[in-house]
N, C-alpha and C. Protein backbone atom coordinates (compact mmCIF):
# COMPACT_ATOMS: atom_id res chain seq x y z
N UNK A 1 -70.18 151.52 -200.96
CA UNK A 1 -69.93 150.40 -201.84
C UNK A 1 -69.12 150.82 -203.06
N UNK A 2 -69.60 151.92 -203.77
CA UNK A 2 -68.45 152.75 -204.98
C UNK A 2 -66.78 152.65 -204.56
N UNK A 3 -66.97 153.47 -203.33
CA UNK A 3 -65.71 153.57 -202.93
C UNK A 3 -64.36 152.17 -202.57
N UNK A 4 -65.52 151.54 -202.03
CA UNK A 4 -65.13 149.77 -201.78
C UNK A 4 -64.08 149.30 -203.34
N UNK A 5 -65.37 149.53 -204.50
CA UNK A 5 -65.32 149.03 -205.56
C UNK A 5 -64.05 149.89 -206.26
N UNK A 6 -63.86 151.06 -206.46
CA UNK A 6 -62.81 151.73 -206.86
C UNK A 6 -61.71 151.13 -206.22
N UNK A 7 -61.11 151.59 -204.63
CA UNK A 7 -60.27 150.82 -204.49
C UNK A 7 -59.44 149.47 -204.83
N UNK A 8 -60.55 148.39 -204.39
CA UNK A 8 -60.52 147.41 -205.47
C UNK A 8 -60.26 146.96 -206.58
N UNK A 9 -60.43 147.84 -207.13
CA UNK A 9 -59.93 148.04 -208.94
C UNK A 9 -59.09 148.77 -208.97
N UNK A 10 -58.37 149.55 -208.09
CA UNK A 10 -57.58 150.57 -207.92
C UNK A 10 -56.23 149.64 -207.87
N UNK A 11 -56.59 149.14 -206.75
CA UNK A 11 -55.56 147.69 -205.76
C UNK A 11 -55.07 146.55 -207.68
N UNK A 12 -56.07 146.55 -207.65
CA UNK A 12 -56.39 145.29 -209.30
C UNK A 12 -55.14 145.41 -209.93
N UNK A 13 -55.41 146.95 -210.73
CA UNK A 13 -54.36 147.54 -211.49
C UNK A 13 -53.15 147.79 -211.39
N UNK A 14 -52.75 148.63 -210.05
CA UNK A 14 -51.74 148.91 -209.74
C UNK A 14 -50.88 147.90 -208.93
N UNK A 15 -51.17 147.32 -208.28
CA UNK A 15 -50.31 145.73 -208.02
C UNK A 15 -49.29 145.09 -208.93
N UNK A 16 -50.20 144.84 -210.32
CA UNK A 16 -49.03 144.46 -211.33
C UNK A 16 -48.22 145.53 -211.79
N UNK A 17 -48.20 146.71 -211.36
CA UNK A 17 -47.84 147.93 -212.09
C UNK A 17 -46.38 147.40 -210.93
N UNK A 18 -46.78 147.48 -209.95
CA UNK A 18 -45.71 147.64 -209.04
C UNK A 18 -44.70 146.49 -208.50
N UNK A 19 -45.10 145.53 -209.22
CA UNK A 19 -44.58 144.16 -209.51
C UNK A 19 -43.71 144.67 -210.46
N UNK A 20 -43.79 144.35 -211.60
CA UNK A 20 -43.09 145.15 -213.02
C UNK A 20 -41.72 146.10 -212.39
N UNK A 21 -42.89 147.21 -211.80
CA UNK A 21 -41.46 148.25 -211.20
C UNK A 21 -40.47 147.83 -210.56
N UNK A 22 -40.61 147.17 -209.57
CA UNK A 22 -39.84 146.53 -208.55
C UNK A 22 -38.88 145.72 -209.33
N UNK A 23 -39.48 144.74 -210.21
CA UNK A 23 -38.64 143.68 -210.82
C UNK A 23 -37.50 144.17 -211.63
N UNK A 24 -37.91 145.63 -212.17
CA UNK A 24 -37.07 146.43 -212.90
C UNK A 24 -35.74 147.11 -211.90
N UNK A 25 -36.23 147.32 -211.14
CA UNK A 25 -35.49 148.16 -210.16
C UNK A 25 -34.30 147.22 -209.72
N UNK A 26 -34.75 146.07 -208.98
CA UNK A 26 -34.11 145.30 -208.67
C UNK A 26 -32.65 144.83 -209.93
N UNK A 27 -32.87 145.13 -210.69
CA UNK A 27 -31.70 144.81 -212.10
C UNK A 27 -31.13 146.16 -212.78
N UNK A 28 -32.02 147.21 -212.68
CA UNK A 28 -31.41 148.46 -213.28
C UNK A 28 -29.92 149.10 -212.28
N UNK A 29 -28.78 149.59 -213.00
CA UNK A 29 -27.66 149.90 -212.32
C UNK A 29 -26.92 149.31 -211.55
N UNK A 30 -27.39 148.00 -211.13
CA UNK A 30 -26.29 147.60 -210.13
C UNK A 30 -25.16 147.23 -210.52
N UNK A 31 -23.99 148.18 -209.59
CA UNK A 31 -22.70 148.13 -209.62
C UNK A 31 -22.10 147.16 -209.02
N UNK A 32 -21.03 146.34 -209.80
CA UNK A 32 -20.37 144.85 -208.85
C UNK A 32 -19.34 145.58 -207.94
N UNK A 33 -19.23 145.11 -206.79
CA UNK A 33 -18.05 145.63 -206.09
C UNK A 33 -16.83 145.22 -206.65
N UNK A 34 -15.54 145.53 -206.19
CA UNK A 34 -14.80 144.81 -206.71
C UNK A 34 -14.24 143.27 -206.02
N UNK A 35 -13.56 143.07 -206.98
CA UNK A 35 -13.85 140.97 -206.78
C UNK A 35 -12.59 140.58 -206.34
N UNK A 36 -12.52 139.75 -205.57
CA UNK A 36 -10.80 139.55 -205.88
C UNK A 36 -10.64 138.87 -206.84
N UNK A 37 -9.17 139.18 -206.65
CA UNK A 37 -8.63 138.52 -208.45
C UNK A 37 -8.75 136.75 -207.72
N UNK A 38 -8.45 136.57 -206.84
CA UNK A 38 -8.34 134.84 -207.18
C UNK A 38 -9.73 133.98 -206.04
N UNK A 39 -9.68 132.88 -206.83
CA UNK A 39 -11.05 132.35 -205.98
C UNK A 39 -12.44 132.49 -205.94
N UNK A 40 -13.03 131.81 -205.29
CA UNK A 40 -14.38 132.25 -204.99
C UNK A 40 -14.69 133.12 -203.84
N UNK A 41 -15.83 134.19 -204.23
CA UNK A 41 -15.84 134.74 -202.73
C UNK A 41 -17.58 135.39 -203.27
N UNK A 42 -18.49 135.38 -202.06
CA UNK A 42 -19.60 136.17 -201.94
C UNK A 42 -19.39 137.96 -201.65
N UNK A 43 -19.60 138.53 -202.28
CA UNK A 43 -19.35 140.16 -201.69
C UNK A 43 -20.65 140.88 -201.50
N UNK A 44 -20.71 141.14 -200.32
CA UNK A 44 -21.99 142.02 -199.75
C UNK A 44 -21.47 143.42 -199.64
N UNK A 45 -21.89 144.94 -200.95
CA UNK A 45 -21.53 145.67 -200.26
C UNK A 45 -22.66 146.35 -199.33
N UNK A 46 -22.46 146.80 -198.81
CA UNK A 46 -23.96 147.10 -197.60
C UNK A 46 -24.22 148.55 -198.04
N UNK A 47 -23.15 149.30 -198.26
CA UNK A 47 -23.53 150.86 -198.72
C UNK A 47 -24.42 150.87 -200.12
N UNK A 48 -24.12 149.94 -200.81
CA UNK A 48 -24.87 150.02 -202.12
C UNK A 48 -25.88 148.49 -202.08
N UNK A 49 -26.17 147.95 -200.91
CA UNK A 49 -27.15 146.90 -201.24
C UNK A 49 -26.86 145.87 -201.76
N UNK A 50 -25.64 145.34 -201.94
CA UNK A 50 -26.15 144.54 -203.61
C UNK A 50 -24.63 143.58 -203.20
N UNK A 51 -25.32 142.16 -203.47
CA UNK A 51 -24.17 141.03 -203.75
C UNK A 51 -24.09 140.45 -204.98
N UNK A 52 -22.40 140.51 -204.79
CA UNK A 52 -21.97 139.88 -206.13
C UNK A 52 -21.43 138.53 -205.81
N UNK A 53 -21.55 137.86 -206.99
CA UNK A 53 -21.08 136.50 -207.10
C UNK A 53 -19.47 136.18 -207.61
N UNK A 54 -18.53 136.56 -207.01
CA UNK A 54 -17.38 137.04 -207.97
C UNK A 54 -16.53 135.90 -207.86
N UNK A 55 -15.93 135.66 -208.79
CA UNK A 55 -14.71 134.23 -208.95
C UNK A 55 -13.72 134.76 -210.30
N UNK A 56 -12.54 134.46 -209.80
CA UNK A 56 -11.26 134.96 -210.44
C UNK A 56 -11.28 136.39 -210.54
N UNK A 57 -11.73 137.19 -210.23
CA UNK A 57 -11.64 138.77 -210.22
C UNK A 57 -13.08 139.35 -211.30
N UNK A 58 -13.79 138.57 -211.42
CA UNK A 58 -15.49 138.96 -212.22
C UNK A 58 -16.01 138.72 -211.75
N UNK A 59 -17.46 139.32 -211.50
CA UNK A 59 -18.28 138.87 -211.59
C UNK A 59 -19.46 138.47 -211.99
N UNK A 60 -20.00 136.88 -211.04
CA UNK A 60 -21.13 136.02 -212.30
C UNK A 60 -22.24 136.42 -212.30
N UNK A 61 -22.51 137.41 -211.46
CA UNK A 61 -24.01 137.91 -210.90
C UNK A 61 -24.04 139.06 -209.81
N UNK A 62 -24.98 139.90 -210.07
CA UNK A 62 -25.38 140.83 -208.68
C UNK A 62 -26.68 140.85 -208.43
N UNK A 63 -27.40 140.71 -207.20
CA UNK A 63 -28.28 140.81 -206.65
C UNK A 63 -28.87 142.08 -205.73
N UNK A 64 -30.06 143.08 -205.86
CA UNK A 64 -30.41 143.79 -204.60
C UNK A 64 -30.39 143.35 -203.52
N UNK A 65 -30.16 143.33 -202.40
CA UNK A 65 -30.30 143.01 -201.16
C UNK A 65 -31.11 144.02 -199.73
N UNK A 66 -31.78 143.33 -198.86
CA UNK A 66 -32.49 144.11 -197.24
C UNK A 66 -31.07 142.78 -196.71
N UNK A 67 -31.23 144.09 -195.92
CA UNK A 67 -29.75 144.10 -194.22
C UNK A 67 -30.66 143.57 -193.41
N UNK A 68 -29.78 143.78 -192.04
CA UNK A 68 -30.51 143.74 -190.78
C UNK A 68 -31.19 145.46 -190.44
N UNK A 69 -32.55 145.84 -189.49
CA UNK A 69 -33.30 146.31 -189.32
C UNK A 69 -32.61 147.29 -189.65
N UNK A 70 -31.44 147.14 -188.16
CA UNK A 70 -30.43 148.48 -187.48
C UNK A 70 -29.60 148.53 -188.53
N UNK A 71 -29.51 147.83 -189.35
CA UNK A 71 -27.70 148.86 -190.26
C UNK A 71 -26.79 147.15 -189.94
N UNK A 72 -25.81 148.13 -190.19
CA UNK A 72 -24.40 147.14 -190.02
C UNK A 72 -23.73 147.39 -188.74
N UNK A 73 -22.74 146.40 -188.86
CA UNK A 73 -22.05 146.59 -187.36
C UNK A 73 -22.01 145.57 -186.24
N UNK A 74 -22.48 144.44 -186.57
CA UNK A 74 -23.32 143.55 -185.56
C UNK A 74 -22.40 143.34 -184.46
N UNK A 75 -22.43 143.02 -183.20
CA UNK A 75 -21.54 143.01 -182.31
C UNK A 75 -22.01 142.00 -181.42
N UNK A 76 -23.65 141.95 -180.98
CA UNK A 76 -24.45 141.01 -180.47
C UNK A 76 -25.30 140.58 -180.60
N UNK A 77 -25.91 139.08 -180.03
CA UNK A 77 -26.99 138.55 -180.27
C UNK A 77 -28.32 139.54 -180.39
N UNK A 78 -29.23 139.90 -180.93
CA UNK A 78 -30.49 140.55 -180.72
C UNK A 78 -30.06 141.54 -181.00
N UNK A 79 -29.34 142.59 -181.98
CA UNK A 79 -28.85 144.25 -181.88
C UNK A 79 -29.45 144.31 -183.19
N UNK A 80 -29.79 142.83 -184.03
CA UNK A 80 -30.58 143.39 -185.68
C UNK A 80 -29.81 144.25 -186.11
N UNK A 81 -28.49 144.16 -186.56
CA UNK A 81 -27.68 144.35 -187.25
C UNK A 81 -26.79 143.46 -188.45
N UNK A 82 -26.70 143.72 -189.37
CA UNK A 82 -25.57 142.51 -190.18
C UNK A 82 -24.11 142.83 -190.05
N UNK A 83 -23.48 141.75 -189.33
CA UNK A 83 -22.26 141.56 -189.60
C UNK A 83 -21.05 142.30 -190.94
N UNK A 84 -20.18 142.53 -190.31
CA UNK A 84 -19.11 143.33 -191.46
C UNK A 84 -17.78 142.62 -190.89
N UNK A 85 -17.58 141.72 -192.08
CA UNK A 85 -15.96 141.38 -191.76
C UNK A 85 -15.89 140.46 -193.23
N UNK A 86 -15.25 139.01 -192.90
CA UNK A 86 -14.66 137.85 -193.47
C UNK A 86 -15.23 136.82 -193.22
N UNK A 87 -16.05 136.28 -193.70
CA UNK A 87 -16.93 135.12 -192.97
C UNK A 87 -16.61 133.49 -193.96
N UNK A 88 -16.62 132.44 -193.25
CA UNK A 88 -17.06 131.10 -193.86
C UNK A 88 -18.64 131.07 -194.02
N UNK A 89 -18.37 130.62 -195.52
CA UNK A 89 -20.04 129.95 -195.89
C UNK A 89 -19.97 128.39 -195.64
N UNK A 90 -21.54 128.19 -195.09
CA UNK A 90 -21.35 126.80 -195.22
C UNK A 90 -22.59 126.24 -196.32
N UNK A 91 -22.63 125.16 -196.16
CA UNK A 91 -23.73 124.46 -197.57
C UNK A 91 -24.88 125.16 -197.73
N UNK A 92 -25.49 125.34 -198.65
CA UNK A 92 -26.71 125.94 -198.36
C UNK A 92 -28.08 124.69 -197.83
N UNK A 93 -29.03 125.28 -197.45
CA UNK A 93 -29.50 124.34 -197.05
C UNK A 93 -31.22 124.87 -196.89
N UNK A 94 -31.80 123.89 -196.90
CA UNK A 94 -33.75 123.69 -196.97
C UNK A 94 -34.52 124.46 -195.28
N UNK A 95 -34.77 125.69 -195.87
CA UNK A 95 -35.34 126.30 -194.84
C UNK A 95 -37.01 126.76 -194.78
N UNK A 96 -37.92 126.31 -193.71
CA UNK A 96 -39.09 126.12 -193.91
C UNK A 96 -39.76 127.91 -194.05
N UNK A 97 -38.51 128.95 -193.58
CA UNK A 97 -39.50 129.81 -193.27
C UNK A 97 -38.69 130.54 -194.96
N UNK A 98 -38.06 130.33 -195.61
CA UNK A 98 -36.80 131.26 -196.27
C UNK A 98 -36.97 130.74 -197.02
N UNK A 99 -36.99 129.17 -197.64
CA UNK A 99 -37.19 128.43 -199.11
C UNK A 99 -35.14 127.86 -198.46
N UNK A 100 -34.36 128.72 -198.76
CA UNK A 100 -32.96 128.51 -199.10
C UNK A 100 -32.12 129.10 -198.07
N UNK A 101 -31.40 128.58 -197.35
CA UNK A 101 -30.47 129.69 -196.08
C UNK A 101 -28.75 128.79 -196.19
N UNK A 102 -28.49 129.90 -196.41
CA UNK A 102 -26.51 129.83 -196.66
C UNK A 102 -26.50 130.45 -195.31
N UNK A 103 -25.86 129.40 -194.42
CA UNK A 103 -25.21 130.02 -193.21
C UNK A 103 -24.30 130.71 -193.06
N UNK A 104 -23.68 131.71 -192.84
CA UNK A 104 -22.70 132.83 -192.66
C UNK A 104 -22.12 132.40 -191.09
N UNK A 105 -20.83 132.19 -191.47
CA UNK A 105 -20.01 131.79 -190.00
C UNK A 105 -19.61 132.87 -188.89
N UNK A 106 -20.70 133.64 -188.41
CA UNK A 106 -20.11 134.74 -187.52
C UNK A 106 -20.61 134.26 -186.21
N UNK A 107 -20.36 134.84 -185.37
CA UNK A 107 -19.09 135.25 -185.69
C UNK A 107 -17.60 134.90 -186.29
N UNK A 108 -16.53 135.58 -186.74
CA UNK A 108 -15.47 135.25 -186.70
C UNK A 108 -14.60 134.75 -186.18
N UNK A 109 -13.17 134.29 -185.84
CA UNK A 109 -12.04 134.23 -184.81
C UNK A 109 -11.63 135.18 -183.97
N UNK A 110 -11.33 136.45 -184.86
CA UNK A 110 -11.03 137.66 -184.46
C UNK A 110 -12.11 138.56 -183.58
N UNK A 111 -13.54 138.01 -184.16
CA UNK A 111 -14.83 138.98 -183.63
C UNK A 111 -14.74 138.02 -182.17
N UNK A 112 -15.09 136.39 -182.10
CA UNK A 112 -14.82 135.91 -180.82
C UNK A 112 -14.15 136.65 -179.86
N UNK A 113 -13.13 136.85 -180.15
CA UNK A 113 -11.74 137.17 -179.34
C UNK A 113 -12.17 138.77 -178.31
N UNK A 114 -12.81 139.45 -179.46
CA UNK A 114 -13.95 140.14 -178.94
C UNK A 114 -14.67 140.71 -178.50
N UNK A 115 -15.08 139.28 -178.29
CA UNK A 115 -16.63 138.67 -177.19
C UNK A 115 -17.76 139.45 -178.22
N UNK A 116 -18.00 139.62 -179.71
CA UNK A 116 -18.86 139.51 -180.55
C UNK A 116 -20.20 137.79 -180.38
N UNK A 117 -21.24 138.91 -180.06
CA UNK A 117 -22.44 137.20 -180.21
C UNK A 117 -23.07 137.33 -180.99
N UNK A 118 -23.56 136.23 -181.54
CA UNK A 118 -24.93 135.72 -182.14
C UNK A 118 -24.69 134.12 -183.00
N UNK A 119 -25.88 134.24 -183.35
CA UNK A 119 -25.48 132.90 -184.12
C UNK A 119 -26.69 132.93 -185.40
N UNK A 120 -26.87 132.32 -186.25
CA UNK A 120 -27.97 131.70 -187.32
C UNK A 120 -27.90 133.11 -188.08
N UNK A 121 -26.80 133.43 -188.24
CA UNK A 121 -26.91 134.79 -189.79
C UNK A 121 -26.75 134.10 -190.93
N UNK A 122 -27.12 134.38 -192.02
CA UNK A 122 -27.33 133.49 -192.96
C UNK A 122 -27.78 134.70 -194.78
N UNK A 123 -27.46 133.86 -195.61
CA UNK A 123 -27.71 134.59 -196.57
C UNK A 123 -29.51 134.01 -197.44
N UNK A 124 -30.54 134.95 -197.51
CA UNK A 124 -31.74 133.81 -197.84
C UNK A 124 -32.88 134.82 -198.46
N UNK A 125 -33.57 134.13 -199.10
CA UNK A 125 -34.62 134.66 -199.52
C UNK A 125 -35.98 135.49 -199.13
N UNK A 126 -36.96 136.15 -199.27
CA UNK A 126 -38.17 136.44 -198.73
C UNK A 126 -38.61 135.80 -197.80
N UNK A 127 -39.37 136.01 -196.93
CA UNK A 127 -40.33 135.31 -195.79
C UNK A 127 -41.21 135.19 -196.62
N UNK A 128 -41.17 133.59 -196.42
CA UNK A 128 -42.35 132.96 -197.60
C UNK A 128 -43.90 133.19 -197.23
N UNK A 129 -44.10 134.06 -196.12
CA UNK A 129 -45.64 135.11 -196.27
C UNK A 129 -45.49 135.58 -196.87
N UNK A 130 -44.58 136.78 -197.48
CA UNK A 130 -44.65 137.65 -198.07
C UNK A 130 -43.81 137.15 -199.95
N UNK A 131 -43.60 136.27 -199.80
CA UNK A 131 -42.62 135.98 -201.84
C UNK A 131 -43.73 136.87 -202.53
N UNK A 132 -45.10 136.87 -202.44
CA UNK A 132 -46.28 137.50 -203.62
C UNK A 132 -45.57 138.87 -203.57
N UNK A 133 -44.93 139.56 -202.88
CA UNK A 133 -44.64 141.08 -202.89
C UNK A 133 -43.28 140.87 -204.05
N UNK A 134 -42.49 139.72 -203.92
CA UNK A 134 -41.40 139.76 -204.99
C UNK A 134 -40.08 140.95 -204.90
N UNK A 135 -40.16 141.50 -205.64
CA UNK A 135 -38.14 142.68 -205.67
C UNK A 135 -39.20 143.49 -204.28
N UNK A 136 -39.96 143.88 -203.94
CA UNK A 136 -40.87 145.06 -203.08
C UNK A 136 -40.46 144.82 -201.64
N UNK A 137 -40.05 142.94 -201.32
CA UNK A 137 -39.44 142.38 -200.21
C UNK A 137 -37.97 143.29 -199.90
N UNK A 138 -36.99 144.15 -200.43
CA UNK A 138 -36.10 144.60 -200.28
C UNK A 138 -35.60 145.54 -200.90
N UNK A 139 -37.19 146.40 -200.79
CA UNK A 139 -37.57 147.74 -200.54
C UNK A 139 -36.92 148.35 -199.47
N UNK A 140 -37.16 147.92 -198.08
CA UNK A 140 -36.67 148.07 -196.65
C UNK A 140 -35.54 146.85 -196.11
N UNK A 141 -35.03 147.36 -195.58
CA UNK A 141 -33.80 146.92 -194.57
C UNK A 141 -34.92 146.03 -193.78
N UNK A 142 -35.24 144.69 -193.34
CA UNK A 142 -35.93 144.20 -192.57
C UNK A 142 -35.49 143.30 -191.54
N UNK A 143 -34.30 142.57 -191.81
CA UNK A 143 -33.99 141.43 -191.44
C UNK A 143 -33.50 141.49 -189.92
N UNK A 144 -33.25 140.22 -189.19
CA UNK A 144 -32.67 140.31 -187.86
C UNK A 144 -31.18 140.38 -187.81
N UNK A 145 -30.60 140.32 -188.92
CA UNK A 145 -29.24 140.64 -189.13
C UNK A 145 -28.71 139.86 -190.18
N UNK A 146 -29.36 139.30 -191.10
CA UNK A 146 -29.26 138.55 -192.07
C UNK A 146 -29.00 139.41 -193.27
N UNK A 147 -28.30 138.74 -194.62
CA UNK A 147 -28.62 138.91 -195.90
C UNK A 147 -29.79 138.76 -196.52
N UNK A 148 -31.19 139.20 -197.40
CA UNK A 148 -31.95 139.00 -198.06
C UNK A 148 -32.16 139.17 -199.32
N UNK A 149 -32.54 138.62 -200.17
CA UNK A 149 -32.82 138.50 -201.60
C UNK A 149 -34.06 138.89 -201.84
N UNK A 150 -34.59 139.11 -203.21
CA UNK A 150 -35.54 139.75 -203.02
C UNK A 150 -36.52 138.33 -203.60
N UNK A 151 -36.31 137.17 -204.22
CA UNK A 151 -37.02 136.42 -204.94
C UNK A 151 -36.65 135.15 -204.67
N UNK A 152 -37.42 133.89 -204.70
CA UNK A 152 -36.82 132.50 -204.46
C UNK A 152 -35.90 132.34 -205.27
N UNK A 153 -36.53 132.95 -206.59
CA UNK A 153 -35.30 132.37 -207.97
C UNK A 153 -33.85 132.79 -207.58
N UNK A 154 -33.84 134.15 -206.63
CA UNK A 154 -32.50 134.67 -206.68
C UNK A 154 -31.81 133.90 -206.63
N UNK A 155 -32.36 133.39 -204.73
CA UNK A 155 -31.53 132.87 -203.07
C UNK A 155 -31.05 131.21 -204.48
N UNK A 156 -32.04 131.07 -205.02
CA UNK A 156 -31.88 129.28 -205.57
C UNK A 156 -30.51 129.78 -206.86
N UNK A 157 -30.65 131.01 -207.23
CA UNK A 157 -29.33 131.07 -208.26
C UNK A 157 -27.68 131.08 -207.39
N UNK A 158 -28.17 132.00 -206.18
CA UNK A 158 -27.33 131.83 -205.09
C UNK A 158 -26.62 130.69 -204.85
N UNK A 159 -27.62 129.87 -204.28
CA UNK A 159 -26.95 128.55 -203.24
C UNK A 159 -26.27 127.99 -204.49
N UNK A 160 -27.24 127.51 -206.07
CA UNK A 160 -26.60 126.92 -207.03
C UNK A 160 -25.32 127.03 -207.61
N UNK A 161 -24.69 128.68 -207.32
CA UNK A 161 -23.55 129.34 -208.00
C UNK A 161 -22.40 129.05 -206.99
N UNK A 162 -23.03 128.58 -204.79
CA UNK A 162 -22.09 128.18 -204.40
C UNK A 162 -21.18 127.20 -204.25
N UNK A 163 -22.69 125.93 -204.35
CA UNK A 163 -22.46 124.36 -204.62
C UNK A 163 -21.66 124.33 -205.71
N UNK A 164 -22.07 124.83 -207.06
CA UNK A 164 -21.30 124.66 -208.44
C UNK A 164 -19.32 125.13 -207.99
N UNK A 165 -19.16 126.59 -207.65
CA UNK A 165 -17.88 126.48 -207.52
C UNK A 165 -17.48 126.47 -206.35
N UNK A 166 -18.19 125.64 -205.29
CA UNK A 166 -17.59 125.34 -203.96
C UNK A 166 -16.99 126.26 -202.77
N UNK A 167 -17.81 127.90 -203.29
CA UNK A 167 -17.30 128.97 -202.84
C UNK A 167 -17.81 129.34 -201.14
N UNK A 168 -17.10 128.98 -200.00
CA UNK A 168 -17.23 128.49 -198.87
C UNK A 168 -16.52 130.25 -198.01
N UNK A 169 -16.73 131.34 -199.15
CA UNK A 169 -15.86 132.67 -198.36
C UNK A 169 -17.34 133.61 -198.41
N UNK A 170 -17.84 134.60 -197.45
CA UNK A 170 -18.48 135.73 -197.75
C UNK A 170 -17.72 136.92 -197.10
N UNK A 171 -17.65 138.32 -197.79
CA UNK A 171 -17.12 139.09 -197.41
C UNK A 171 -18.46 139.92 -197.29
N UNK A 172 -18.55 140.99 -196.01
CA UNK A 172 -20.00 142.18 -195.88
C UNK A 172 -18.66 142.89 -195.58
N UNK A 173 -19.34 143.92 -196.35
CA UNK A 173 -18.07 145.62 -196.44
C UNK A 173 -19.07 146.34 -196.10
């Protein structure tokens, strides 16, 4: 029963400790890739995690990001990989398991041509089992080949920053 009880109080304490950390982590150092100078565009770099929100050659925001399981590279349906090219975004939109999902148009023209598959890659938030874990969600690479955020607030600053400047481009490097 001691031991029960320590843990417990163990679990108590350190939970918010590691909330805190995470939330920190998630904002300390991140580097913007570079932006193009004209337009709107989403930039995923995958080597360093992290999307930027960039329009006219700045950018308005960076986010930590979890990939797909496997890495990058995606080529087919089921390989749990994220896509690397030039993609169309489309609206964002009300997802029961994600809170928020920006569809990512892959494949491409060029990836078609091909014979690249899959479909429903998308840019989105935590698996709403898990939001209580917060920045700790993208700790690990988890996804089936998707973009992930680490917080609802992010994915919702996301979709808001695409609707606002109508930015319909994602680039994954």
């Amino acid at each position: 029963m001691r031991i029960a009880r320590r843990v417990g109080l163990s679990c108590l304490v350190l939970y918010p400790v590691l909330l805190v950390v995470a939330g920190g982590w998630a904002r300390v150092g991140l580097r913007s890739p570079s932006c193009p100078q004209a337009g709107g565009v989403v930039v995923v770099d995958s080597a360093a995690r992290v999307l930027s929100l960039c329009h006219d050659g700045r950018s308005d925001g960076s986010f930590r990001v979890a990939l797909g399981r496997a890495g990058v590279g995606k080529r087919q349906e089921g390989d749990r990989k994220t896509p690397v090219g030039a993609f169309t975004l489309s609206a964002p939109q009300a997802s029961d398991r994600f809170g928020v999902f920006v569809p990512v148009g892959y494949p491409n023209a060029v990836q078609r041509q091909q014979r690249f598959t899959g479909s429903s890659i998308g840019i989105h938030g935590p698996d709403r089992r898990f939001v209580w874990l917060g920045h700790m969600t993208i700790w690990i690479d988890w996804t089936a080949g998707c973009v992930a955020v680490g917080t609802p607030t992010d994915i919702e600053a996301i979709a808001a920053w695409v609707r606002r400047t109508g930015t319909a481009r994602v680039e994954i490097r």
